[in-house]
Protein backbone atom coordinates (compact mmCIF):
# COMPACT_ATOMS: atom_id res chain seq x y z
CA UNK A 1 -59.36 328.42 12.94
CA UNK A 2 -59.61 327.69 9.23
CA UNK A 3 -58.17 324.49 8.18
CA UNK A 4 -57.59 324.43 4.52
CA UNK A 5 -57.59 321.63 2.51
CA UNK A 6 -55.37 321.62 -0.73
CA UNK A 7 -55.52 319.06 -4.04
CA UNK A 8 -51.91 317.82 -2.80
CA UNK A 9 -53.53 316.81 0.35
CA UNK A 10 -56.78 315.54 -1.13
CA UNK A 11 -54.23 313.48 -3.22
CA UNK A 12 -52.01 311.58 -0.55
CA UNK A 13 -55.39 310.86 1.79
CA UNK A 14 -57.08 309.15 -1.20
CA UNK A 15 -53.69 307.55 -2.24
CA UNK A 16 -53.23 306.15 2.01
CA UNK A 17 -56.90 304.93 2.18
CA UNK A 18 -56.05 303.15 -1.21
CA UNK A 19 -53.04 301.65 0.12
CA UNK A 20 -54.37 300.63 3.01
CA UNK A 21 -57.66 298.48 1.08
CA UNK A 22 -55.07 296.95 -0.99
CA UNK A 23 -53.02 295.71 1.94
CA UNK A 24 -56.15 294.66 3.20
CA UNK A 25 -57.36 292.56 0.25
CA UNK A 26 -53.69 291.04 -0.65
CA UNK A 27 -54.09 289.78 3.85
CA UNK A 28 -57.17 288.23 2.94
CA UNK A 29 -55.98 287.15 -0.72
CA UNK A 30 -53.04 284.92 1.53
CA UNK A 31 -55.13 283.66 3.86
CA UNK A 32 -57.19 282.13 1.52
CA UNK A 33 -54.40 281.19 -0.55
CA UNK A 34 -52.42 278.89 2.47
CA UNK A 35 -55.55 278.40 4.35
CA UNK A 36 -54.05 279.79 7.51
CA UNK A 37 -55.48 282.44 9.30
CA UNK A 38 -51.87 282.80 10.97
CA UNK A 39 -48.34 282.94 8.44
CA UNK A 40 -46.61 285.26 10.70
CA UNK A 41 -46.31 285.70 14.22
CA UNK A 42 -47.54 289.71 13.83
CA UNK A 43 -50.89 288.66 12.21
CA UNK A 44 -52.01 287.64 15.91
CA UNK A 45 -48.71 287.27 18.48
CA UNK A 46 -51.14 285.98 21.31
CA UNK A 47 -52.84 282.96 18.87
CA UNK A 48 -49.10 282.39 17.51
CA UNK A 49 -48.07 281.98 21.08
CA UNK A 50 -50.63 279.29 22.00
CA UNK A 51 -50.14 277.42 19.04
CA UNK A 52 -46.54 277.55 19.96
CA UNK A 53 -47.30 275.61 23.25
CA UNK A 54 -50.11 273.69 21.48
CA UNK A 55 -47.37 272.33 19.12
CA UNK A 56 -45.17 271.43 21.79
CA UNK A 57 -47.14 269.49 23.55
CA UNK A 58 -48.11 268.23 20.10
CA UNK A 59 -44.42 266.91 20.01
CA UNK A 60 -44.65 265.23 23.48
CA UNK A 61 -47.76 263.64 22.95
CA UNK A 62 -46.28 261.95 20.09
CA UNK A 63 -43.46 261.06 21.45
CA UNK A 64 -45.40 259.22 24.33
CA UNK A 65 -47.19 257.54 21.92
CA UNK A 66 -44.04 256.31 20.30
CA UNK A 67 -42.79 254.94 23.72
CA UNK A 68 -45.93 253.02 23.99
CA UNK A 69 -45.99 251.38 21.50
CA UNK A 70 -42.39 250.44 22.02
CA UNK A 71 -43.14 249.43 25.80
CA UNK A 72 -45.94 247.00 24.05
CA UNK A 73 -44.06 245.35 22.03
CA UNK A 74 -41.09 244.71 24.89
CA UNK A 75 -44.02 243.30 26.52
CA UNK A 76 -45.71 241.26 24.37
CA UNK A 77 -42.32 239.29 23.73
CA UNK A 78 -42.10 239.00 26.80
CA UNK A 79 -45.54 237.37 27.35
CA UNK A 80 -44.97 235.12 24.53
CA UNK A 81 -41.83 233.65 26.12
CA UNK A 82 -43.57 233.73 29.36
CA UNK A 83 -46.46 231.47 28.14
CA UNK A 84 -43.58 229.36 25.88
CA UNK A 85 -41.89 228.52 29.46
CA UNK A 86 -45.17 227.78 31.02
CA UNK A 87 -46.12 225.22 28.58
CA UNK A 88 -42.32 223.95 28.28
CA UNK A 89 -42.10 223.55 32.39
CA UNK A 90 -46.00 221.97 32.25
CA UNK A 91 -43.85 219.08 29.73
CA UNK A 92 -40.90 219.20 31.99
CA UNK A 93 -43.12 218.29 35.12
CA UNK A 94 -44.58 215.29 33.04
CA UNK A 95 -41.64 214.36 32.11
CA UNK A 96 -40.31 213.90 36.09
CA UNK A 97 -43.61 212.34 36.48
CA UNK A 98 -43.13 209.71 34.51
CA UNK A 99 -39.25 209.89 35.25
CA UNK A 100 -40.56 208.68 38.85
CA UNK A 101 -41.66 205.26 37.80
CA UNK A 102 -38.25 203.60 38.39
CA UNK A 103 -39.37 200.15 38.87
CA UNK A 104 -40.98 200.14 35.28
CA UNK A 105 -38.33 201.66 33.11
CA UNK A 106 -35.69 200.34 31.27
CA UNK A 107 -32.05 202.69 30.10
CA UNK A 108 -33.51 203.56 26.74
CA UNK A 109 -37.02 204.53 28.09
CA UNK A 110 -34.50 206.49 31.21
CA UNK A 111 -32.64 207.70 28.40
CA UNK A 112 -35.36 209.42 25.99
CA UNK A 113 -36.72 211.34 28.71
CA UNK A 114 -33.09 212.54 30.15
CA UNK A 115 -32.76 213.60 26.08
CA UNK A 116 -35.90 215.48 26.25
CA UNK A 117 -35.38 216.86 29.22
CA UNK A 118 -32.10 218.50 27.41
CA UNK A 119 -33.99 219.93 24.67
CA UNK A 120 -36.49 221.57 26.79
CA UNK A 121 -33.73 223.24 28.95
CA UNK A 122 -32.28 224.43 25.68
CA UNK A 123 -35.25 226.01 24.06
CA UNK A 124 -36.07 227.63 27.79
CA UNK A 125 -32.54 229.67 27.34
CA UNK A 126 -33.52 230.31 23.98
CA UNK A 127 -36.63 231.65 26.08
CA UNK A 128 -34.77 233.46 28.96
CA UNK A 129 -32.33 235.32 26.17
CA UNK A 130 -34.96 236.73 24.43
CA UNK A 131 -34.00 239.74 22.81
CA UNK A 132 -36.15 243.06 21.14
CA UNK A 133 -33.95 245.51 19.28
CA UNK A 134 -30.70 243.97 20.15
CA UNK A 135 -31.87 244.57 24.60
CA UNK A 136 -32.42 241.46 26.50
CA UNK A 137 -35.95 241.23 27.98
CA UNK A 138 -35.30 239.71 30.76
CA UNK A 139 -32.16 241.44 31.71
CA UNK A 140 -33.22 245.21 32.68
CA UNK A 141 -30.71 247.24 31.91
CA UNK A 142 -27.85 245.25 30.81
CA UNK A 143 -25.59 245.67 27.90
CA UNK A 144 -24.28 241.78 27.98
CA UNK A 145 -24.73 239.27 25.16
CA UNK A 146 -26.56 236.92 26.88
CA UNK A 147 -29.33 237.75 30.25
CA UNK A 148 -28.33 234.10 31.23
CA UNK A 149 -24.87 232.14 29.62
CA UNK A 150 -25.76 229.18 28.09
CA UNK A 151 -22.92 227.76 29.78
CA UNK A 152 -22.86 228.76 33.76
CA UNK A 153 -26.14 230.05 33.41
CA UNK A 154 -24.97 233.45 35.07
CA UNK A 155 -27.29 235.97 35.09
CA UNK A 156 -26.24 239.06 34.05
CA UNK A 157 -29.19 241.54 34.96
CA UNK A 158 -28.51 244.38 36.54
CA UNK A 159 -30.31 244.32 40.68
CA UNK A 160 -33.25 246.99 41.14
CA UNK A 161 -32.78 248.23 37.47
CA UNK A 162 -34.96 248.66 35.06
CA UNK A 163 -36.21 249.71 31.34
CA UNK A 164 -39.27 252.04 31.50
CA UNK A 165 -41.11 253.64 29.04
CA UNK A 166 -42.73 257.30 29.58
CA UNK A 167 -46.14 257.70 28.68
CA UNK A 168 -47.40 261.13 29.99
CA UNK A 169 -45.32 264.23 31.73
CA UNK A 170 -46.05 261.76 35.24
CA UNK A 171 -46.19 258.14 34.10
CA UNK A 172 -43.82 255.45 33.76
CA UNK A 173 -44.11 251.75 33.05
CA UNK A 174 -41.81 249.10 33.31
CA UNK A 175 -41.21 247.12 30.22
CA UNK A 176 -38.97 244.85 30.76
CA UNK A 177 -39.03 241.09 33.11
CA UNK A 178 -37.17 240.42 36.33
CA UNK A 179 -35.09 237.21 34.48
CA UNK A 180 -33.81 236.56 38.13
CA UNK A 181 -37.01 235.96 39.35
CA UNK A 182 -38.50 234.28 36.57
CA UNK A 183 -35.95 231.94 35.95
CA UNK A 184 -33.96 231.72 39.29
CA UNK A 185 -30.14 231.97 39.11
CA UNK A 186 -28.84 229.91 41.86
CA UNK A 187 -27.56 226.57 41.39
CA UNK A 188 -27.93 225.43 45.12
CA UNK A 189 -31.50 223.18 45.08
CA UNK A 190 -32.03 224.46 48.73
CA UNK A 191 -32.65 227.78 47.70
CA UNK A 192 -35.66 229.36 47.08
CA UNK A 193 -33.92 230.87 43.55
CA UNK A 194 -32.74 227.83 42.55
CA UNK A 195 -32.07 228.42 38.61
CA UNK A 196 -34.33 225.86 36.32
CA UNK A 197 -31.94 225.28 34.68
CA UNK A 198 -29.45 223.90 37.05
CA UNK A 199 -32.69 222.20 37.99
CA UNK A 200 -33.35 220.41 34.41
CA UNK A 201 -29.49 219.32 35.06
CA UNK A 202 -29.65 217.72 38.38
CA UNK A 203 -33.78 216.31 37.52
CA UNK A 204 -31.34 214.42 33.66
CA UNK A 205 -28.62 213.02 35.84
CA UNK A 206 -30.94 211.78 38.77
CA UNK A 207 -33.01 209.80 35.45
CA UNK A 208 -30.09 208.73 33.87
CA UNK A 209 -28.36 207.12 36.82
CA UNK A 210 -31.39 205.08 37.36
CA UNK A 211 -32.67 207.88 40.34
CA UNK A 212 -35.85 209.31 41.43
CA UNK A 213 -36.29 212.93 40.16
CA UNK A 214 -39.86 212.63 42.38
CA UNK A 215 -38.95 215.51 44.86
CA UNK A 216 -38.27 217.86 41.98
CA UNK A 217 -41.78 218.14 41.21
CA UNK A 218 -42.48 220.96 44.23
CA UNK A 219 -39.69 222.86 42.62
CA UNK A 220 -40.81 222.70 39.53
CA UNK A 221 -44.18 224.04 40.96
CA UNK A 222 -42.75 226.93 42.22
CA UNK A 223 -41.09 227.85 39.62
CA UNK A 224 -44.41 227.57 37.57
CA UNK A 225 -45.90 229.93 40.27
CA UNK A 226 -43.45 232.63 39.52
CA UNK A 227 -44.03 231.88 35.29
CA UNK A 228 -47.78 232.60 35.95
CA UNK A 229 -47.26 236.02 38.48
CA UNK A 230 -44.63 237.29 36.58
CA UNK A 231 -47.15 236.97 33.72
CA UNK A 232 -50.20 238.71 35.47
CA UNK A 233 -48.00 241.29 35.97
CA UNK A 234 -46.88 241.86 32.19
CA UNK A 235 -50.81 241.43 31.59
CA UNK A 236 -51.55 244.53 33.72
CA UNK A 237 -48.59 246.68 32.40
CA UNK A 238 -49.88 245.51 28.92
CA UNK A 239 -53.13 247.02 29.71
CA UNK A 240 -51.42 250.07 31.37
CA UNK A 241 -50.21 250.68 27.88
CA UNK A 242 -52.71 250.54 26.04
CA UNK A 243 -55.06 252.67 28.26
CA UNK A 244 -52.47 255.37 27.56
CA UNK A 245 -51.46 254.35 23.56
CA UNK A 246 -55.38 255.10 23.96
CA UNK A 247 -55.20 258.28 25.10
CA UNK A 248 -52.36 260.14 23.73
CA UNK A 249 -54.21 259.23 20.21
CA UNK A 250 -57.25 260.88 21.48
CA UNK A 251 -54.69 264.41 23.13
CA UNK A 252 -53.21 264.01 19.72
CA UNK A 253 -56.26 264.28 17.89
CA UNK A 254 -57.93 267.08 20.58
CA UNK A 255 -54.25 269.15 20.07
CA UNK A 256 -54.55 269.13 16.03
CA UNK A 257 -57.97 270.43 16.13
CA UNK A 258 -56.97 273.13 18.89
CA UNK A 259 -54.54 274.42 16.59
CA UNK A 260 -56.02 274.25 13.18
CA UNK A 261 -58.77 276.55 15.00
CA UNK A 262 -56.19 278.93 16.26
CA UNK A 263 -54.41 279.09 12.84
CA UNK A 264 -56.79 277.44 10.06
CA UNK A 265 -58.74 280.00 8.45
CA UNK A 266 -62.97 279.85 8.58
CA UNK A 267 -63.10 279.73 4.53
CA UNK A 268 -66.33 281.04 3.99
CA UNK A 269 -66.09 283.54 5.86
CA UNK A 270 -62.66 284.62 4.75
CA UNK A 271 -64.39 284.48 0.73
CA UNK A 272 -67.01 287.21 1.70
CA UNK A 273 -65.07 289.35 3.09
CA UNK A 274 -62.64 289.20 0.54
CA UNK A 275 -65.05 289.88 -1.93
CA UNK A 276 -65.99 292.80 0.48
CA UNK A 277 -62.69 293.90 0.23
CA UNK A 278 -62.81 294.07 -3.60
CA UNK A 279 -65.89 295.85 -3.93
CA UNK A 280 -63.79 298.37 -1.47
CA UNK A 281 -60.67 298.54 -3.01
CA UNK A 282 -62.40 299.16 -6.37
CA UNK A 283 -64.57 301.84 -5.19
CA UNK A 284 -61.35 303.32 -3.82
CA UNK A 285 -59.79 302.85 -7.19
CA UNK A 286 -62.35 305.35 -8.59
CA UNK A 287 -62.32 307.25 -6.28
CA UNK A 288 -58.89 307.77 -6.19
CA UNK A 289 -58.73 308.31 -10.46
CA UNK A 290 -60.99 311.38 -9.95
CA UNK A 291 -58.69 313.03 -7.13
CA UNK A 292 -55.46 312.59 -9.57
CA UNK A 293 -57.04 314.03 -12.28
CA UNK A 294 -54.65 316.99 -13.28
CA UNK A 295 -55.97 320.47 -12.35
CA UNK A 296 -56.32 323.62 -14.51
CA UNK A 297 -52.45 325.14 -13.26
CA UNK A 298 -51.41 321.79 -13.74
CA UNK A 299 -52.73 322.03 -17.32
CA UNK A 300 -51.46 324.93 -18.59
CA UNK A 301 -47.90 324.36 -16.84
């Protein structure tokens, strides 16, 4: 069979094949243009759909990093006043020390230590209610205005909660400081969570009325203990966070160059063959002006 091939036909094949370099070119013209070898999901659905995820996990990556370095700096505040009551209950102990020597002190000399006794219980509340963004440190997860009352010294920490920060889709660290345990919160001296502050009290009123504050000192020791584990333990949760403030920069860094190479365009390449493209839509242009060109019936009509 004979398949005949008219000038109308000639026409719309040379008129599709131009069409179809153009759309080519103006493709490439855009992707040079934005620099992204992706602007729509149909110019690759598969490579939009994994930059999709890519950017998701983009988000949550980011978002980890955020809650590190909010964890940090919950926890370095909390060192700080951790090492402030250390040195302040290192004083206080000197103080009882010297306190003890009750058959070579006068009132006054009985009387300046009881006073600075005082101040150092003051500035360890100051201490104990430390806050970060309005939250109590040492208080978990309690909404109160102080973690203990200046007054009672009631703690008002929530038992077995806690404020944790995520860092990956798995990990959690604790941010915030058991106050109970670091400062104690009962004001009986025979228990082992005997508040330090009741202690400071009870060590001032023993000095004052002429007393010996000597058997103090083992409580003051203890309570030192708990300062110094309850500070190795904010130490190693510092270094927890940082380990992972560590690594979700380096995911965040890995994820941005996984996506600029599913989207980014390779510009060199994308220049020669757009130039390629010219030199074909061209040649198609020429093409193309000697198919129109009117014929003889066309002429006469």
């Amino acid at each position: 069979m004979i398949h005949r091939t008219t000038h109308m036909a000639t026409q719309r094949t040379s008129l599709a094949n131009m069409q179809k370099n153009l759309a080519a070119m103006a493709a490439l013209q855009e992707q040079a243009s934005s620099g992204r070898r992706i602007n729509k999901v149909s110019d690759d659905p598969s490579g939009a759909a994994d930059a999709l995820s890519l950017r998701r996990e983009q988000t949550a990556t980011a978002q980890h990093a955020r809650n590190a370095q909010d964890g940090q700096s919950w926890l370095n505040l909390a060192d700080s006043a951790l090492t402030s009551t250390s040195s302040l209950l290192r004083r206080a102990r000197d103080l009882v020390v010297q306190g003890s020597n009750t058959g070579t002190m006068n009132g006054e000399a009985r009387e300046a230590i009881a006073a600075e006794l005082e101040g150092i219980k003051e500035v360890l509340l100051d201490q104990a209610n430390t806050t970060y963004l309005g939250r109590h440190i040492f208080a978990g997860t309690s909404g109160a205005d102080y973690a203990f009352d200046p007054t009672t010294y009631t703690y008002s920490g929530v038992p077995a909660a806690s404020v944790e920060r995520r860092t990956s889709d798995t990990s959690t660290v604790r941010v915030d400081t058991d106050g109970a345990e670091v400062f104690g919160t009962s004001t009986d001296p025979a228990s082992p969570d005997y508040s330090v502050f009741a202690l400071i009290d009870d060590v001032t009123t023993t000095i004052r009325s002429g007393g010996n504050p000597q058997s103090a000192l083992n409580q003051i020791d203890d309570r030192l203990t708990k300062v110094w584990n309850a500070s190795a333990t904010v130490g190693a949760r510092s270094n927890q966070l940082e380990r992972a403030a560590s690594f979700t920069q380096y995911k965040s860094e890995t994820l941005k160059n996984d996506i600029a190479g599913i989207e980014n365009v390779d510009f060199a390449q994308t220049i020669i063959e757009l130039k390629l493209q010219e030199v074909a839509y061209t040649s198609s242009l020429n093409a193309t002006s000697r198919v129109l060109q009117p014929s003889l019936l066309e002429y006469l009509r």
